[in-house]
PDB file of N, CA and C in Angstrom:
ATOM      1  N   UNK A   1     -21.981  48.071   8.951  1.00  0.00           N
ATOM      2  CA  UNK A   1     -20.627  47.629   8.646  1.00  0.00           C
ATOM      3  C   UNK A   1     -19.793  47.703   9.936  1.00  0.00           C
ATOM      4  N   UNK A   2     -18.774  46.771  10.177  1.00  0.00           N
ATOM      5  CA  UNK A   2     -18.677  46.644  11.117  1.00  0.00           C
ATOM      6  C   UNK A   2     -16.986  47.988  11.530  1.00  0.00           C
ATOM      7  N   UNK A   3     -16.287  47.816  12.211  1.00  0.00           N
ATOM      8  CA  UNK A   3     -15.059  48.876  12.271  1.00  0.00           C
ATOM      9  C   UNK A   3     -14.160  48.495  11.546  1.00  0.00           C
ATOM     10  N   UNK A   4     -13.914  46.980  11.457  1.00  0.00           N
ATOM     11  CA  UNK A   4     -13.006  46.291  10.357  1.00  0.00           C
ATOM     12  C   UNK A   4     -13.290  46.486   8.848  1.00  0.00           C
ATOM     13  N   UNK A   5     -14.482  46.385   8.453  1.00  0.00           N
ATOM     14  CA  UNK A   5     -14.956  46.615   7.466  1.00  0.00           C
ATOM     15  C   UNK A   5     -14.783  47.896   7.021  1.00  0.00           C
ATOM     16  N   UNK A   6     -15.079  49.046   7.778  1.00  0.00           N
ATOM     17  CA  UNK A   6     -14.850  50.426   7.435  1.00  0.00           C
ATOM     18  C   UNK A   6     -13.250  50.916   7.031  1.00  0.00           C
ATOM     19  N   UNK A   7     -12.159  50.406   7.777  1.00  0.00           N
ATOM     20  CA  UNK A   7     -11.208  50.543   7.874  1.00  0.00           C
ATOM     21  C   UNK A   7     -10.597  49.742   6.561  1.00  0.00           C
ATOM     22  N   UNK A   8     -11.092  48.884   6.190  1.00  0.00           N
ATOM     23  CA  UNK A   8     -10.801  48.294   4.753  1.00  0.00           C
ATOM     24  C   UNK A   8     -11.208  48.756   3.835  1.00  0.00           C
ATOM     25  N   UNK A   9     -12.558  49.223   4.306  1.00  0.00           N
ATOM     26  CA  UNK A   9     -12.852  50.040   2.440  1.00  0.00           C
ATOM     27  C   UNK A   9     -12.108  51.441   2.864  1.00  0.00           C
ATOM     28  N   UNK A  10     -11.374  51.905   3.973  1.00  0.00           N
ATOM     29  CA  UNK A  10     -11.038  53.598   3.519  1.00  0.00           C
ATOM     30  C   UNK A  10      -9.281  53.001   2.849  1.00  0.00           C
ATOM     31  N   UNK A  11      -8.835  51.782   3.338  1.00  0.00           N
ATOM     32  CA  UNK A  11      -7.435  51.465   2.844  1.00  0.00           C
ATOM     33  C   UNK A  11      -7.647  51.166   1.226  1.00  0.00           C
ATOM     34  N   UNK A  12      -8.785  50.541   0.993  1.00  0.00           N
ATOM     35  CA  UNK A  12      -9.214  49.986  -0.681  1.00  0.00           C
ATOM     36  C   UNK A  12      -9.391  51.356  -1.376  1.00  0.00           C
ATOM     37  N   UNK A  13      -9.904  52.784  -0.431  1.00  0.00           N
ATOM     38  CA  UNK A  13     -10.475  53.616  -1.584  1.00  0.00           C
ATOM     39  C   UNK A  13      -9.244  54.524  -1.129  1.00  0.00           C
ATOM     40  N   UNK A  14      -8.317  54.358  -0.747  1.00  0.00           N
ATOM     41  CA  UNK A  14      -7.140  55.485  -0.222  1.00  0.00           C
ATOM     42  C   UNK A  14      -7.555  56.749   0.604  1.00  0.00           C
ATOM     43  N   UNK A  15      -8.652  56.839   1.510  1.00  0.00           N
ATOM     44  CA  UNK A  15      -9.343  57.504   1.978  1.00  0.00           C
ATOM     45  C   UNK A  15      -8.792  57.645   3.351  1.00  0.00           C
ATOM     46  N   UNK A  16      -8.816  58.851   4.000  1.00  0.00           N
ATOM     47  CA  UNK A  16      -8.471  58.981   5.659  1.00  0.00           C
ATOM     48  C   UNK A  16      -9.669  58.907   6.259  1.00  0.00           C
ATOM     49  N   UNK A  17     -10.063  58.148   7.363  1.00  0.00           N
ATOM     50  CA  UNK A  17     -10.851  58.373   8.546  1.00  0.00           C
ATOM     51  C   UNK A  17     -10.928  59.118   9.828  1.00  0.00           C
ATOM     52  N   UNK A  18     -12.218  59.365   9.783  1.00  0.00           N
ATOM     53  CA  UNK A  18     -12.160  60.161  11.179  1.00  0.00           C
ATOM     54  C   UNK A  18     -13.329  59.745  12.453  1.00  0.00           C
ATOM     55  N   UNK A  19     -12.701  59.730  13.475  1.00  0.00           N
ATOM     56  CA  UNK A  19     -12.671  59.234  14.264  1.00  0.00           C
ATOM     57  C   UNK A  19     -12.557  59.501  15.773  1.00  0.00           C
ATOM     58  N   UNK A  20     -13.385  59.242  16.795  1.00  0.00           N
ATOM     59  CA  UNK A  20     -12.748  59.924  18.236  1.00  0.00           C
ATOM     60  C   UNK A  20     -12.540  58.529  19.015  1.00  0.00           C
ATOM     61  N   UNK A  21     -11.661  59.408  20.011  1.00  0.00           N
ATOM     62  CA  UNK A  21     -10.499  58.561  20.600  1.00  0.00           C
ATOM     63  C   UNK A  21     -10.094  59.072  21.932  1.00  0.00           C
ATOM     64  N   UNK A  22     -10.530  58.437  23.222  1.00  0.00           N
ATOM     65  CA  UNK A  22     -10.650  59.131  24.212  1.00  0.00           C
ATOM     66  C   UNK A  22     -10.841  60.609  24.374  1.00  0.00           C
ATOM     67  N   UNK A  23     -11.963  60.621  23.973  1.00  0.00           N
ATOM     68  CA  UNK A  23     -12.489  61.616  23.667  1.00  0.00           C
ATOM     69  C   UNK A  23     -11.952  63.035  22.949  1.00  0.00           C
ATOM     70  N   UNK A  24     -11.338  62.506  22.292  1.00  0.00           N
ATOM     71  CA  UNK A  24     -11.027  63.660  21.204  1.00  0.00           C
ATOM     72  C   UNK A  24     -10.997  63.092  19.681  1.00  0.00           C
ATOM     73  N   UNK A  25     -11.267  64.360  18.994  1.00  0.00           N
ATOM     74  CA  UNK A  25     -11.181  63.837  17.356  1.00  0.00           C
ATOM     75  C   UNK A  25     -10.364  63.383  16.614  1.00  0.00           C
ATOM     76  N   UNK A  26     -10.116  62.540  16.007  1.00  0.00           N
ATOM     77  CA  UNK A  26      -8.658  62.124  15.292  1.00  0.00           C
ATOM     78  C   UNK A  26      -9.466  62.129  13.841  1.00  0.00           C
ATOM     79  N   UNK A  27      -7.926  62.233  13.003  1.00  0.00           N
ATOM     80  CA  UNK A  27      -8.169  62.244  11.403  1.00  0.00           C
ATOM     81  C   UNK A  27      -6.828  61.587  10.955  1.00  0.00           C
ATOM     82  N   UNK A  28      -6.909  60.105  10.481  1.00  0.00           N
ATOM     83  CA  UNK A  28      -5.954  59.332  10.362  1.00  0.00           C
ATOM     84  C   UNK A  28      -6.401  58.582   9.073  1.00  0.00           C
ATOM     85  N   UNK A  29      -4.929  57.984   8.301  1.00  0.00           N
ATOM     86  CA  UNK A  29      -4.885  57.328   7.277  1.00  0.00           C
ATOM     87  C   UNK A  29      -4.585  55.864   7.790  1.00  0.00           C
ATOM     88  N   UNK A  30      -5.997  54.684   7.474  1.00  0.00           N
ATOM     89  CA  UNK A  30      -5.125  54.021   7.731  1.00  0.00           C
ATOM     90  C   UNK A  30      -3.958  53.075   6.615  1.00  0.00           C
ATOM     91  N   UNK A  31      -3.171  52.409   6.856  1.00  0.00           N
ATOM     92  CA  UNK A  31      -2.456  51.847   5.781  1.00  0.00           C
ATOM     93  C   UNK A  31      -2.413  50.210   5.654  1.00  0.00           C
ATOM     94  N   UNK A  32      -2.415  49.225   7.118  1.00  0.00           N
ATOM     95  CA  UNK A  32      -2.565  48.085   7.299  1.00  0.00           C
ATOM     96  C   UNK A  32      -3.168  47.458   8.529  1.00  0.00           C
ATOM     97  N   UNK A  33      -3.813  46.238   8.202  1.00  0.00           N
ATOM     98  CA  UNK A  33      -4.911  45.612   9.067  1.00  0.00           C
ATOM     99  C   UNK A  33      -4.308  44.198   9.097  1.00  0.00           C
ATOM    100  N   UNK A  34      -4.496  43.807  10.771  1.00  0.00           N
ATOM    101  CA  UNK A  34      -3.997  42.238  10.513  1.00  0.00           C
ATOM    102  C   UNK A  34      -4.476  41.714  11.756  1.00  0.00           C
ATOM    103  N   UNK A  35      -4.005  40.457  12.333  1.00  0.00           N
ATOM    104  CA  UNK A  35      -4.619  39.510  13.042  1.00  0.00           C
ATOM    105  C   UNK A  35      -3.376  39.144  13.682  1.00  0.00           C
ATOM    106  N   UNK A  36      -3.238  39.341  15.449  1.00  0.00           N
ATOM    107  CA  UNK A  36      -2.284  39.159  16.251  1.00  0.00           C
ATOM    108  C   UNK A  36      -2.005  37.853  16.424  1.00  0.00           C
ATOM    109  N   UNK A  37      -1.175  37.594  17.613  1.00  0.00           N
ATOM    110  CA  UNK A  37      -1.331  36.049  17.771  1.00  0.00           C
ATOM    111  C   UNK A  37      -2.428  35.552  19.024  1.00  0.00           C
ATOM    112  N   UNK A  38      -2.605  37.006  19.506  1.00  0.00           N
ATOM    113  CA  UNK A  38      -3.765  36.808  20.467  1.00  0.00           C
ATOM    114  C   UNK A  38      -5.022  36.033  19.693  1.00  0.00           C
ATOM    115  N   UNK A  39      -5.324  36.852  18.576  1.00  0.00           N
ATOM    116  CA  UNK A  39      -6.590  36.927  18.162  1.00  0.00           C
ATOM    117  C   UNK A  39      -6.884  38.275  17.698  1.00  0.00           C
ATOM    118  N   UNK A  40      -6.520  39.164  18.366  1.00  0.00           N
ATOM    119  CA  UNK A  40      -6.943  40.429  18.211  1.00  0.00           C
ATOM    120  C   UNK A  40      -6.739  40.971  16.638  1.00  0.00           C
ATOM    121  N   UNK A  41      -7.868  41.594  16.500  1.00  0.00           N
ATOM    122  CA  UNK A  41      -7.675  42.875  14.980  1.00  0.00           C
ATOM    123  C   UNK A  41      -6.593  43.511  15.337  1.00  0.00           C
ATOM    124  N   UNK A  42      -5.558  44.242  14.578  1.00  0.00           N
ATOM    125  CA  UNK A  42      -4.347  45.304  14.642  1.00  0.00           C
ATOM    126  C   UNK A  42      -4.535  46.518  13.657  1.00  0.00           C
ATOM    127  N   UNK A  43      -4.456  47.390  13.845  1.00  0.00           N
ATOM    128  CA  UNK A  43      -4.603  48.480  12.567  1.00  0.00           C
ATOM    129  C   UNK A  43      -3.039  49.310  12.845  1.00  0.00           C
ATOM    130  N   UNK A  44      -2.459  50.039  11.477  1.00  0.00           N
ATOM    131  CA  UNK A  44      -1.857  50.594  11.626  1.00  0.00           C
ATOM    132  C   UNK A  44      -2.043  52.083  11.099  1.00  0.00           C
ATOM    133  N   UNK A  45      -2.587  52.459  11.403  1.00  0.00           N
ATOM    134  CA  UNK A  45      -2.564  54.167  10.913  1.00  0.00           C
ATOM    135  C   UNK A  45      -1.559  55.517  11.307  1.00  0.00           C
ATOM    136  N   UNK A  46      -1.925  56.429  10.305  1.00  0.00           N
ATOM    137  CA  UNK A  46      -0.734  57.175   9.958  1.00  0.00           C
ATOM    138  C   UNK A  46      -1.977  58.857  10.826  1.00  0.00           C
TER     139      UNK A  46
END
């Protein structure tokens, strides 16, 4: 599954993810996913 995919089923099942992030651990909710005008994926987490 890809990172988009994961990040949609933890918003579908109300679930927080965890995650590292320059090299440290994060534990975040995310809440919304979208599509820039670049192109780019966007996530917004809490």
């Amino acid at each position: 599954m890809t990172n988009y995919g994961l990040i949609k089923q933890a918003i579908q099942q109300k679930r927080s993810i965890d995650f590292v992030y320059h090299g440290q651990s994060r534990k975040m909710s995310p809440h919304v996913l979208g599509i820039g005008h670049d192109g780019h994926y966007y996530a917004l987490l809490y």
